[in-house]
Protein backbone atom coordinates (compact mmCIF):
# COMPACT_ATOMS: atom_id res chain seq x y z
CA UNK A 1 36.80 19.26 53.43
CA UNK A 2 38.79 16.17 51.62
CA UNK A 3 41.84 16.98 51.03
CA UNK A 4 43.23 14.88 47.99
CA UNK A 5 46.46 15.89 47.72
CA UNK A 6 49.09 16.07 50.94
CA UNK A 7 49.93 20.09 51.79
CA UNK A 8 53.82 19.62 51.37
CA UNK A 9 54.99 22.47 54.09
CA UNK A 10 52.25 21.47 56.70
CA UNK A 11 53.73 17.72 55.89
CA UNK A 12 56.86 18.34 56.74
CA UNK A 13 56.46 20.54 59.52
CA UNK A 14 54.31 17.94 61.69
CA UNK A 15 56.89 15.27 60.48
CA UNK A 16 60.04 17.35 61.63
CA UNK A 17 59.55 16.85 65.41
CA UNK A 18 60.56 12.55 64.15
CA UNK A 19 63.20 14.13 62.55
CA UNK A 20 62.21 14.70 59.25
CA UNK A 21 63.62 17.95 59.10
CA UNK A 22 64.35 19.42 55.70
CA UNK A 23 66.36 23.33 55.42
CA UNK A 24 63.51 25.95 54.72
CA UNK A 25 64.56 26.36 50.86
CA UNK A 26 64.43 23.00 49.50
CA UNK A 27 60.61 22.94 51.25
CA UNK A 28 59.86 26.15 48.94
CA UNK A 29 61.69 24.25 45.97
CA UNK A 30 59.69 21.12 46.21
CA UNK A 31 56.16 23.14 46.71
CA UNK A 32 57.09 24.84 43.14
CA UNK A 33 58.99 21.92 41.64
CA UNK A 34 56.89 18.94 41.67
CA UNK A 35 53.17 20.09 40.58
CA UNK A 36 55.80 21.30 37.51
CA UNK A 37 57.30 17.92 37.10
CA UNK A 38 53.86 16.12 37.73
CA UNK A 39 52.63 18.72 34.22
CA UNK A 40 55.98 17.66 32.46
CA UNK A 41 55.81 13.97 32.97
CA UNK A 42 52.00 14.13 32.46
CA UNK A 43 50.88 11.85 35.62
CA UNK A 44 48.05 12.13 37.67
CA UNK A 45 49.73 11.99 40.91
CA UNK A 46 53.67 13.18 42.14
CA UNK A 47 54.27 13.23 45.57
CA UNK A 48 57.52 13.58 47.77
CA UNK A 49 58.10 9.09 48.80
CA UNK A 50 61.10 10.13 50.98
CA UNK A 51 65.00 11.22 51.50
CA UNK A 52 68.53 8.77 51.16
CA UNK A 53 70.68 9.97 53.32
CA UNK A 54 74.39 9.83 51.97
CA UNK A 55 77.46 10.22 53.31
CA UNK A 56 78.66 13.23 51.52
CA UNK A 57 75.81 15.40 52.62
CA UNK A 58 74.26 15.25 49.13
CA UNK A 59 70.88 13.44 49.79
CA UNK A 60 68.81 11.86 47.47
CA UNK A 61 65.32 13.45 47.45
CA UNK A 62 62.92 10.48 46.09
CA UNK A 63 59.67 11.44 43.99
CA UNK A 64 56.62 9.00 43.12
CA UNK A 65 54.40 9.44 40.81
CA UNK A 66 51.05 7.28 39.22
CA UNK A 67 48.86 7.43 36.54
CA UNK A 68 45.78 4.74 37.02
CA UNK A 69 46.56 1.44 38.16
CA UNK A 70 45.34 -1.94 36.29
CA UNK A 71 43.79 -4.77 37.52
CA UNK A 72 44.53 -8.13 36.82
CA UNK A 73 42.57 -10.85 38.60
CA UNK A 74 42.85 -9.83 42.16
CA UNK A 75 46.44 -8.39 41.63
CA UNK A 76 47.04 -4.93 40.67
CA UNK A 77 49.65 -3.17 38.78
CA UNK A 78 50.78 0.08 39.82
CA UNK A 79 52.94 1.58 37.17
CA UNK A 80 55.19 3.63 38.95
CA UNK A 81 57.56 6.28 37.77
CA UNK A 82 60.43 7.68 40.13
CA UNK A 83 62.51 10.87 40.19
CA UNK A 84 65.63 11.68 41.97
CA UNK A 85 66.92 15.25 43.47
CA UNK A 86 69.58 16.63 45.34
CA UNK A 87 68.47 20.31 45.46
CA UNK A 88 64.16 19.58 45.18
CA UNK A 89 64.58 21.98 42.46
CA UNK A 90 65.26 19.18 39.24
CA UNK A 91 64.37 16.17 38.74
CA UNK A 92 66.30 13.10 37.22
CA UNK A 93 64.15 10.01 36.14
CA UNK A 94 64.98 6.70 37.83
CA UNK A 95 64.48 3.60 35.17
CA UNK A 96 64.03 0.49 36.18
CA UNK A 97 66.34 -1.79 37.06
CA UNK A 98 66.43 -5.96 35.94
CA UNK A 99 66.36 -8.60 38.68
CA UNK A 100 70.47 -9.22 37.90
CA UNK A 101 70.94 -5.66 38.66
CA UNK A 102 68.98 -5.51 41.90
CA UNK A 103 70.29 -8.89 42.81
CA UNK A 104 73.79 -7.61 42.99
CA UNK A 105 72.64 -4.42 44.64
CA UNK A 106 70.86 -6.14 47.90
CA UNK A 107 74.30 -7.50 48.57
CA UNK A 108 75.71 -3.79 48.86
CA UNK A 109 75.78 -2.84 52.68
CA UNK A 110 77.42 0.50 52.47
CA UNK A 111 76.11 3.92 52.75
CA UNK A 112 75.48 5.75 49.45
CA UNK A 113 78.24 8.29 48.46
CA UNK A 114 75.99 11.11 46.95
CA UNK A 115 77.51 11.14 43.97
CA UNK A 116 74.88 9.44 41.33
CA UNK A 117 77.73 8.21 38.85
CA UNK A 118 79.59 5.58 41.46
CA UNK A 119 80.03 2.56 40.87
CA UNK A 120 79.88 -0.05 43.04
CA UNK A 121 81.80 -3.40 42.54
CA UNK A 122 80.04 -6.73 43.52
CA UNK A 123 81.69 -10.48 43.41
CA UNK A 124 79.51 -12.18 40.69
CA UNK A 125 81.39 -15.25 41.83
CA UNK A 126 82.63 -15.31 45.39
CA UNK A 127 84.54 -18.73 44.46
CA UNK A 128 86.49 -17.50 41.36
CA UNK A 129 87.21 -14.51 43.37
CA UNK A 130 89.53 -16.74 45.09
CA UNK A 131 91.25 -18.28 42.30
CA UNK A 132 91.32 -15.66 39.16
CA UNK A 133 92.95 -12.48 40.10
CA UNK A 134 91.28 -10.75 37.06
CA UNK A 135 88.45 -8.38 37.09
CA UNK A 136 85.95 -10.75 35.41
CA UNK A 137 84.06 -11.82 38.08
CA UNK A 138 83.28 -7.90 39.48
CA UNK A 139 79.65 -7.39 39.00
CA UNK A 140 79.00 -2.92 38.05
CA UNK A 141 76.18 -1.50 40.26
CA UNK A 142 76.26 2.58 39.92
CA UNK A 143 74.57 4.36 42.86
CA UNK A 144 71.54 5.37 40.79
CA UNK A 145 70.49 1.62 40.39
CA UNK A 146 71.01 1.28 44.10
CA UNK A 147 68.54 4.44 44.52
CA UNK A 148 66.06 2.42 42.51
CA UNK A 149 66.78 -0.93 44.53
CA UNK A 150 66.41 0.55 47.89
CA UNK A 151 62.87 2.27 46.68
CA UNK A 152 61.82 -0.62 45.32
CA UNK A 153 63.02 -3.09 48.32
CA UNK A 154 61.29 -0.56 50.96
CA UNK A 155 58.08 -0.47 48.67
CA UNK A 156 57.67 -4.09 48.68
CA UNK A 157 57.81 -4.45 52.35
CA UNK A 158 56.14 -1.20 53.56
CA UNK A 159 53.76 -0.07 50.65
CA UNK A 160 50.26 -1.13 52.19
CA UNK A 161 46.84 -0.24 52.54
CA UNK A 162 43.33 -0.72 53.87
CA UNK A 163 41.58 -3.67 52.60
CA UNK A 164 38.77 -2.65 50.95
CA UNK A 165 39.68 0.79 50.20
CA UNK A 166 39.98 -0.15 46.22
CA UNK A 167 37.89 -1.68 43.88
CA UNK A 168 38.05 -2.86 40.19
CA UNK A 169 36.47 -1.06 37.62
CA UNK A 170 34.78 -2.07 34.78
CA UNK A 171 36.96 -0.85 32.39
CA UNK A 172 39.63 -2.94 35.09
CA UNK A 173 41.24 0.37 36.39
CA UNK A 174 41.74 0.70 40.27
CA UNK A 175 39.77 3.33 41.57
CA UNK A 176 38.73 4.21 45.08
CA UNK A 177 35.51 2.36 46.82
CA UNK A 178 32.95 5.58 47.56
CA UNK A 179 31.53 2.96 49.61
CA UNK A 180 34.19 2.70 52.22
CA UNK A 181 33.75 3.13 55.72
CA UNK A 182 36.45 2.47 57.19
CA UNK A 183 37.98 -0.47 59.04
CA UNK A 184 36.28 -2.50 61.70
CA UNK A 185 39.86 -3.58 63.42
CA UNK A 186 42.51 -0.88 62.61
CA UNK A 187 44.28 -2.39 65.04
CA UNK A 188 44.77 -6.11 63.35
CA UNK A 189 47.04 -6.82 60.48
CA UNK A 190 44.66 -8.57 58.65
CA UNK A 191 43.36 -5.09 57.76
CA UNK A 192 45.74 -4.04 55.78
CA UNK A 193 46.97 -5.61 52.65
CA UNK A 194 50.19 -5.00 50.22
CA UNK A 195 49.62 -2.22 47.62
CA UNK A 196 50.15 -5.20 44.89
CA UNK A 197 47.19 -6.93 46.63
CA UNK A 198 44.85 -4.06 46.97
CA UNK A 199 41.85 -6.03 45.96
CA UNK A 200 42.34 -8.77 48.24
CA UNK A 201 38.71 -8.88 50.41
CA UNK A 202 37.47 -11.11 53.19
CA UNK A 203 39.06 -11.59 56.59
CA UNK A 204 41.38 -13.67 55.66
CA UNK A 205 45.13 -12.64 54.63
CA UNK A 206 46.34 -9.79 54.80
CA UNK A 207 49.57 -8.63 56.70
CA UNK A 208 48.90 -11.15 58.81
CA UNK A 209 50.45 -13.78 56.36
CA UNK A 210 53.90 -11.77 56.26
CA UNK A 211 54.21 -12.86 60.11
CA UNK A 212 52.91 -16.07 59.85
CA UNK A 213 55.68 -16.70 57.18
């Protein structure tokens, strides 16, 4: 039996021993909760990406969820949409953030507060800091953007794949390769490539090139 979709429970139970360990109710609130919000948001896919851990105790539960992804050239665009909980019972959407936005927010170093309306104060510019006394050069981030940051700066660096595991369409949508049979060196980096670079092929690349520099 293929089993397309991850079993949430048995997921978490196998993951608790690394200390995944989520209370027993928010488990049976994400099992109900996000086939519903998949329906509601009308995507193909929603699956649990992961938990923020903030300093109040009120974590940030982090859903991902796809329709079908695009090809362009050899790159591929995933259109991802993200949810946020604190319960696993509703769901908030997290937008998008610009590159000023998530500029200022890779300078932030703290731990999240739990509370999704903070706001964060950046310097926009360190040097006038020193000079001006007045609050022009303070640069808003609230925590939500943050969320979205922090998914987004993990996903860039950790999102990866096979190589060879999708292929292009005709119609240019990403679909999976029926013909796949595995890898011949699970054990190299060059056989795994960057979600964005899903139908890179050949032996070349790869992981390999994030070490390489």
């Amino acid at each position: 039996m293929v089993q397309l979709q991850p079993h949430l429970p048995l997921v978490l139970k196998h993951l608790a021993p690394s200390g995944a360990v989520f209370p027993a109710e928010v488990v049976a609130a994400l099992d109900h909760s996000l086939p519903i919000k998949r329906s509601e948001a009308g995507l193909k896919t929603l699956v649990l990406w992961g938990r923020l851990l903030a300093r109040s105790g009120k974590d940030y539960l982090v859903a991902e969820g796809h329709n079908t992804a695009t090809a362009k050239g050899k790159a591929v665009i995933f259109e991802a949409k993200y949810y946020i909980s604190q319960d696993g019972a509703r769901w908030a959407d997290l937008p998008k953030v610009d590159r000023d936005t998530a500029a200022h927010a890779a300078k932030l170093h703290t731990q999240l507060t739990g509370d999704p309306a903070f706001q964060n104060e950046v310097d926009n510019n360190p040097q006038a800091a020193a000079s001006d006394a007045g609050e022009g050069y303070k640069f808003v981030v609230t925590e939500v953007q943050r969320v979205r940051c922090i998914i987004d700066s993990v996903n860039a660096a950790t999102a990866v794949q096979p190589k060879g595991y999708y292929i292009a369409s005709a119609q240019n949508q990403v679909i999976p390769n029926k013909l796949f049979s595995g890898l011949e060196y699970p054990d190299k980096l060059e056989s795994y490539v960057h979600c964005a670079e899903a139908l890179q092929d050949g032996k070349a690349g790869g992981l390999a090139n994030d070490v390489r520099g």
